[in-house]
PDB file of N, CA and C in Angstrom:
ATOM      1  N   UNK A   1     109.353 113.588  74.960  1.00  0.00           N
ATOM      2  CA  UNK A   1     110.699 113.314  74.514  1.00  0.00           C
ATOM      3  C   UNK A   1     110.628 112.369  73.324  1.00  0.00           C
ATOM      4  N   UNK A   2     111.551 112.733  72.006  1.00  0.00           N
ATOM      5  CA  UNK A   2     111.559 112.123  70.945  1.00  0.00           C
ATOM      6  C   UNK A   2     112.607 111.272  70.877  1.00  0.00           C
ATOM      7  N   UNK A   3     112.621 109.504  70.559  1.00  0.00           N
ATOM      8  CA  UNK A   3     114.031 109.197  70.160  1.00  0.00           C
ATOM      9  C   UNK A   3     114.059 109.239  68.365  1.00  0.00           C
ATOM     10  N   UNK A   4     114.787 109.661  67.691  1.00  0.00           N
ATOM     11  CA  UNK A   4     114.894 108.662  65.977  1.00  0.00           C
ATOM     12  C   UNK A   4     112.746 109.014  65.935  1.00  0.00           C
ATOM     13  N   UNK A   5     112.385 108.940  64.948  1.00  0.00           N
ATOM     14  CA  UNK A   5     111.203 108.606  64.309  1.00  0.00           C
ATOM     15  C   UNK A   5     109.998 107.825  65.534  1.00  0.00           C
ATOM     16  N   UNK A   6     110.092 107.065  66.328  1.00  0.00           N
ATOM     17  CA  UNK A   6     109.302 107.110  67.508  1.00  0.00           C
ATOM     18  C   UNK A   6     109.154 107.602  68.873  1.00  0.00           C
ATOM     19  N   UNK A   7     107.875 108.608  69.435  1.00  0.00           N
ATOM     20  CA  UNK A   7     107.875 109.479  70.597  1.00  0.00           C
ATOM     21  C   UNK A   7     107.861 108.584  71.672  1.00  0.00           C
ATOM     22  N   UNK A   8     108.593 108.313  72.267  1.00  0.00           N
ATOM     23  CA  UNK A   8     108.899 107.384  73.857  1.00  0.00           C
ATOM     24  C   UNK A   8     107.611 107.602  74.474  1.00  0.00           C
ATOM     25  N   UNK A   9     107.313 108.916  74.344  1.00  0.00           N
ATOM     26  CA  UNK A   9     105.932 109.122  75.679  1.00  0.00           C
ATOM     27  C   UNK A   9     105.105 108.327  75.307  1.00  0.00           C
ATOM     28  N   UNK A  10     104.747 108.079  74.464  1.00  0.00           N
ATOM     29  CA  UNK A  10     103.350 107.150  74.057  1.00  0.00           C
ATOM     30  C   UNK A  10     103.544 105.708  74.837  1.00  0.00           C
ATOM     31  N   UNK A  11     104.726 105.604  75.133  1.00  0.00           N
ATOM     32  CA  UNK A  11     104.992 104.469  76.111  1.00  0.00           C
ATOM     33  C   UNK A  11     105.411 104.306  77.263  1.00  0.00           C
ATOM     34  N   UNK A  12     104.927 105.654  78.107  1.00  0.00           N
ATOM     35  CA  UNK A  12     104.805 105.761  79.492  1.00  0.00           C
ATOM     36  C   UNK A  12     103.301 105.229  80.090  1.00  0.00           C
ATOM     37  N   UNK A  13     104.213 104.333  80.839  1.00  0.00           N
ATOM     38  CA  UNK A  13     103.055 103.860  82.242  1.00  0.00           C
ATOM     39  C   UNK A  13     103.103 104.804  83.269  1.00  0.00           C
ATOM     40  N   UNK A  14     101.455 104.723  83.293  1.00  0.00           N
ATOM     41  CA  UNK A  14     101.190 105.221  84.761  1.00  0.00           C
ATOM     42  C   UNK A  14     100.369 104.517  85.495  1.00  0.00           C
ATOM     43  N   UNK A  15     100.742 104.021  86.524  1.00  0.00           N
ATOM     44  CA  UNK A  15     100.016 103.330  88.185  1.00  0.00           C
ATOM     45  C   UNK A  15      98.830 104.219  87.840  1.00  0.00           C
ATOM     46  N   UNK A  16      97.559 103.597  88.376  1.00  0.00           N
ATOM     47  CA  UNK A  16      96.493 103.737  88.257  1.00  0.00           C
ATOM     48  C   UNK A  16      95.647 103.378  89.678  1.00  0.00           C
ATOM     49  N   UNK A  17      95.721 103.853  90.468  1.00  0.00           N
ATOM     50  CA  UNK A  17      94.753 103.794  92.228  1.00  0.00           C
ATOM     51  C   UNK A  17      93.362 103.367  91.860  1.00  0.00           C
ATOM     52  N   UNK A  18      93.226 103.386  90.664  1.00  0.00           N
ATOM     53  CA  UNK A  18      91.543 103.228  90.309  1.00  0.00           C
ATOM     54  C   UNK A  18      91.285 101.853  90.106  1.00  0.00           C
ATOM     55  N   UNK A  19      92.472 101.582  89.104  1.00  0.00           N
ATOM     56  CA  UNK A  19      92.579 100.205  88.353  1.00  0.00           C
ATOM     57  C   UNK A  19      92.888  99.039  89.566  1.00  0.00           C
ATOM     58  N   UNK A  20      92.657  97.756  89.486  1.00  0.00           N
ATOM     59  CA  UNK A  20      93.524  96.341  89.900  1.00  0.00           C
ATOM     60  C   UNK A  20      94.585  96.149  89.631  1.00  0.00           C
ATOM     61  N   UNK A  21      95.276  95.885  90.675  1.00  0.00           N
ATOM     62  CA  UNK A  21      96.828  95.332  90.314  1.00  0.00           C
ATOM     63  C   UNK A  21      96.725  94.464  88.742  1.00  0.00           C
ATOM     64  N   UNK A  22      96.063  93.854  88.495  1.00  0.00           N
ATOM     65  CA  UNK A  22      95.749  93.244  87.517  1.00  0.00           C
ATOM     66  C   UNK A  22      95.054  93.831  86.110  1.00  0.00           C
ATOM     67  N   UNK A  23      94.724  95.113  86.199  1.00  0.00           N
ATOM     68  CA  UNK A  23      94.677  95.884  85.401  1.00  0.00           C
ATOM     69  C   UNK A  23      95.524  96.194  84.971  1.00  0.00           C
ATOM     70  N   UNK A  24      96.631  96.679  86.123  1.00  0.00           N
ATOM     71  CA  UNK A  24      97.534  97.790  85.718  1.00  0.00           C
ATOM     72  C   UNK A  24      98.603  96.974  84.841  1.00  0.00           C
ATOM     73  N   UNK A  25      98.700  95.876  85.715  1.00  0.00           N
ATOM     74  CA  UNK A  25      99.470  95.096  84.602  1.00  0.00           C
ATOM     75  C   UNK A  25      99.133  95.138  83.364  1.00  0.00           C
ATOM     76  N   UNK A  26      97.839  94.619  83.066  1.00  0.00           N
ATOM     77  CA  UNK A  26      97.374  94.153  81.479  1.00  0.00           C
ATOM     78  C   UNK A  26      97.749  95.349  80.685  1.00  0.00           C
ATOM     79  N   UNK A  27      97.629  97.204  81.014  1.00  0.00           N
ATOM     80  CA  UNK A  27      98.061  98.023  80.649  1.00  0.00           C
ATOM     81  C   UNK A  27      99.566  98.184  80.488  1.00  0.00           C
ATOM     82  N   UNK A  28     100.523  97.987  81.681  1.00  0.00           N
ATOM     83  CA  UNK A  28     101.629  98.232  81.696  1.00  0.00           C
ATOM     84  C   UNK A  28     102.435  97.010  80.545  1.00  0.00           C
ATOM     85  N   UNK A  29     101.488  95.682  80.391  1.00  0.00           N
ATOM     86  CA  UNK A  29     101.950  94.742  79.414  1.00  0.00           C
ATOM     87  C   UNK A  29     101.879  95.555  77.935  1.00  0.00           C
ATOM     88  N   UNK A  30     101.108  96.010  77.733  1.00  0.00           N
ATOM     89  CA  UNK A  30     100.496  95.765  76.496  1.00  0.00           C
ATOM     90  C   UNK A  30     101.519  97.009  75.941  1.00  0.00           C
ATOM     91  N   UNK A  31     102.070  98.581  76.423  1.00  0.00           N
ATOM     92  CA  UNK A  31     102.449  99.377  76.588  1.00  0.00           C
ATOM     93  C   UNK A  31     104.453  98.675  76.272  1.00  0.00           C
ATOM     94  N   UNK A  32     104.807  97.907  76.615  1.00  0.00           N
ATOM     95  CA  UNK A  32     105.646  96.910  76.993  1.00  0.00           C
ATOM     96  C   UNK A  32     105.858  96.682  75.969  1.00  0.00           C
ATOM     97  N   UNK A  33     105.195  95.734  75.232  1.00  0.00           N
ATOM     98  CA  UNK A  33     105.215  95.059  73.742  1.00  0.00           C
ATOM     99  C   UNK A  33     105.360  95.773  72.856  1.00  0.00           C
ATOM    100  N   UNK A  34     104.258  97.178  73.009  1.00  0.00           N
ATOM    101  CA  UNK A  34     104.349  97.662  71.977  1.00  0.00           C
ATOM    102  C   UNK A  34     105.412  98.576  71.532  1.00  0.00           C
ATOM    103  N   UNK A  35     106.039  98.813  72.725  1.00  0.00           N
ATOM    104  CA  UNK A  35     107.447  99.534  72.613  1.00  0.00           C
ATOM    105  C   UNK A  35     108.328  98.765  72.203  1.00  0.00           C
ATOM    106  N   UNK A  36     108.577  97.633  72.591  1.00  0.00           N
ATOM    107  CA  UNK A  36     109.630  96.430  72.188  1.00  0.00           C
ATOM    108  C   UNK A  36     109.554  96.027  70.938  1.00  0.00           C
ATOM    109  N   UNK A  37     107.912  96.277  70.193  1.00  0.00           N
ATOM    110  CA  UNK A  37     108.039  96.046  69.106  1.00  0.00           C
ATOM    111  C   UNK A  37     108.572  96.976  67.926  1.00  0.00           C
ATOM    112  N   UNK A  38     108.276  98.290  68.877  1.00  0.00           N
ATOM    113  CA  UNK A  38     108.611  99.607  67.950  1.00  0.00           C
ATOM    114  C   UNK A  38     110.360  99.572  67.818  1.00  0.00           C
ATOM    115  N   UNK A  39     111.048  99.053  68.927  1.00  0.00           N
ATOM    116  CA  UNK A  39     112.251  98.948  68.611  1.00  0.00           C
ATOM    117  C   UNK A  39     112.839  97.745  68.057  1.00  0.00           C
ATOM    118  N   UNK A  40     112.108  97.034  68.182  1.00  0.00           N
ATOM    119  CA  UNK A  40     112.507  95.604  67.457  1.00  0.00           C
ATOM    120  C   UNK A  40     113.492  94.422  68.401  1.00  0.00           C
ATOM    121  N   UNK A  41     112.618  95.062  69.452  1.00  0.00           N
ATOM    122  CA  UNK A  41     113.405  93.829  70.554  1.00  0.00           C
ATOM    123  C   UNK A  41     112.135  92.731  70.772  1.00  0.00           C
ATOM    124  N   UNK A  42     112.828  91.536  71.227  1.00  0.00           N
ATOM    125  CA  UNK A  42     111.904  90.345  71.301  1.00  0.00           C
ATOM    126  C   UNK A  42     111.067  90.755  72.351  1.00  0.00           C
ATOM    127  N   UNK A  43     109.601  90.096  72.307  1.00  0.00           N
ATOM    128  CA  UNK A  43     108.675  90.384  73.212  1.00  0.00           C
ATOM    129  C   UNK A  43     108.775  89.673  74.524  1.00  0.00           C
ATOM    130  N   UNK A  44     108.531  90.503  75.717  1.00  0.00           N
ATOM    131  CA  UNK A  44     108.324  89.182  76.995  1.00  0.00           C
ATOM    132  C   UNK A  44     107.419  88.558  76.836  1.00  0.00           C
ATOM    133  N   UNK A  45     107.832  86.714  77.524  1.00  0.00           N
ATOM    134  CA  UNK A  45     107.045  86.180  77.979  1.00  0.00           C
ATOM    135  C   UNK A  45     106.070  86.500  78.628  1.00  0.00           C
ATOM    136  N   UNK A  46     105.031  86.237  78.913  1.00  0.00           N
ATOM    137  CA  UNK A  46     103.674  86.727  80.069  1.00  0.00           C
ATOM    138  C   UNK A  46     104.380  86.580  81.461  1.00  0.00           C
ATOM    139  N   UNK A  47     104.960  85.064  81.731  1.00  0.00           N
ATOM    140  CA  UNK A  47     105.409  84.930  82.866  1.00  0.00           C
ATOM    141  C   UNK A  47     106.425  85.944  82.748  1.00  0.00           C
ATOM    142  N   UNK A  48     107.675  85.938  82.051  1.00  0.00           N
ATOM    143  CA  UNK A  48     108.654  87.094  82.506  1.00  0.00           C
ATOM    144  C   UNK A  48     108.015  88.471  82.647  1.00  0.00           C
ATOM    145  N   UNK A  49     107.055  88.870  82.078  1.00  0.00           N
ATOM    146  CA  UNK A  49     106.541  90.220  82.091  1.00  0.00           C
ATOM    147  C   UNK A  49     105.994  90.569  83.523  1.00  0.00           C
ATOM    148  N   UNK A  50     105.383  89.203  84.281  1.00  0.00           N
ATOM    149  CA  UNK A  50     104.617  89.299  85.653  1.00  0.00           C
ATOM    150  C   UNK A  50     105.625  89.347  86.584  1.00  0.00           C
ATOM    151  N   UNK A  51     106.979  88.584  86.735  1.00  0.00           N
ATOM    152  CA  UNK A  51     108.349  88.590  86.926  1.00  0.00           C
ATOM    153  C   UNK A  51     108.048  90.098  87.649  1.00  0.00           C
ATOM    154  N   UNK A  52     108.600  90.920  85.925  1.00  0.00           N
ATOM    155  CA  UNK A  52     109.548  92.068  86.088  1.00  0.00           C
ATOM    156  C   UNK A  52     107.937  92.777  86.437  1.00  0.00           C
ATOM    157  N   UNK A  53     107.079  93.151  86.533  1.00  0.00           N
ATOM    158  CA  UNK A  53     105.711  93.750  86.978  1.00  0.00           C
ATOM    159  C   UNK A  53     105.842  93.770  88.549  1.00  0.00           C
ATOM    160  N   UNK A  54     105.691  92.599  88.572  1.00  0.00           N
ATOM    161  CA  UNK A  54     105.686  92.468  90.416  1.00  0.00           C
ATOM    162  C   UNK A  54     106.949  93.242  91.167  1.00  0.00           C
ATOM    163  N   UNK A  55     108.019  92.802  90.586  1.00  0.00           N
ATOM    164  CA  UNK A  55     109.294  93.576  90.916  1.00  0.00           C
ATOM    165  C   UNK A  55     109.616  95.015  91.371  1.00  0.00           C
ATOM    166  N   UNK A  56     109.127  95.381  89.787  1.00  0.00           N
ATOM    167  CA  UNK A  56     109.206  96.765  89.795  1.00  0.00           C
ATOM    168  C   UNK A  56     108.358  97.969  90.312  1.00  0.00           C
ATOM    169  N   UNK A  57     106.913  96.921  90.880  1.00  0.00           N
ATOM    170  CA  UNK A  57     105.782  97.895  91.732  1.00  0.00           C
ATOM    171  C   UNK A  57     105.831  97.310  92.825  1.00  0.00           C
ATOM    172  N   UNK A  58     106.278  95.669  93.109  1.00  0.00           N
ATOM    173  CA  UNK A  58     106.247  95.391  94.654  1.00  0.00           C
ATOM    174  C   UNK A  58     104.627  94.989  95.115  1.00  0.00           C
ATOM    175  N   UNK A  59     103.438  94.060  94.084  1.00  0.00           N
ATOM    176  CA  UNK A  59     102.064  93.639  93.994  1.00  0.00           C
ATOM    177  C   UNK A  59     102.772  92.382  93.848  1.00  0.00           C
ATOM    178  N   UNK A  60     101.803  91.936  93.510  1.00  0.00           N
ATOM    179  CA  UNK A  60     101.442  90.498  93.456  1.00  0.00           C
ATOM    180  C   UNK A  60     100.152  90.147  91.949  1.00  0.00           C
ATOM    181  N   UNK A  61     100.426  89.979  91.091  1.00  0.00           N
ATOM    182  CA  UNK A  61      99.729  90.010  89.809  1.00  0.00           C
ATOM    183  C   UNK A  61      98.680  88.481  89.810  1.00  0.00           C
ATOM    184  N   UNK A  62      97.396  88.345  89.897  1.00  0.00           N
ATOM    185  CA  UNK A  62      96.949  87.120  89.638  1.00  0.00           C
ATOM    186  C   UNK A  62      96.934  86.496  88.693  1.00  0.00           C
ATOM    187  N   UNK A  63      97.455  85.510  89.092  1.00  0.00           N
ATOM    188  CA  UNK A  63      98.271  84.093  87.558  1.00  0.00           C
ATOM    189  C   UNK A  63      97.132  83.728  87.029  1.00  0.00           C
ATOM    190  N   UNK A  64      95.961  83.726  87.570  1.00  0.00           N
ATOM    191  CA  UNK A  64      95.177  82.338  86.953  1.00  0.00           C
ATOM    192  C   UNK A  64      94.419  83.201  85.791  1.00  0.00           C
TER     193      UNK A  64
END
C-alpha cells in the first residue's frame, strides 16, 4: 500500500519468535523513527517508545 510518494510497507513490523523481546524492540524502534521521520513527525523518546512497545505486545523490554 502506497500513501503520497512514500510506500507504508517498508514500515511494517513483524514479531519475530526467533528474536528477544529486546530485539524486536530495537527493530520495531528503529522502523518507528524512520517512518516518523518520513512523515515529519517528532521522534519518540526511547523511554516513550518502550512505553508504547510493551503496551502494544504485552513484554517487558530490558531498560538497562
Amino acid at each position: 500500500m502506497e500513501s503520497g510518494i512514500v510506500n507504508t510497507s517498508q514500515f511494517e513490523f513483524k514479531w519475530s519468535d526467533e528474536r528477544t523481546v529486546d530485539q524486536n524492540f530495537t527493530e520495531w524502534y528503529i522502523l518507528n523513527c524512520e517512518e516518523r521521520s518520513a512523515y515529519s513527525e517528532p521522534l519518540l523518546e526511547k523511554d516513550e517508545a518502550v512505553k508504547l512497545f510493551e503496551k502494544m505486545y504485552d513484554v517487558s523490554v530490558d531498560k538497562s
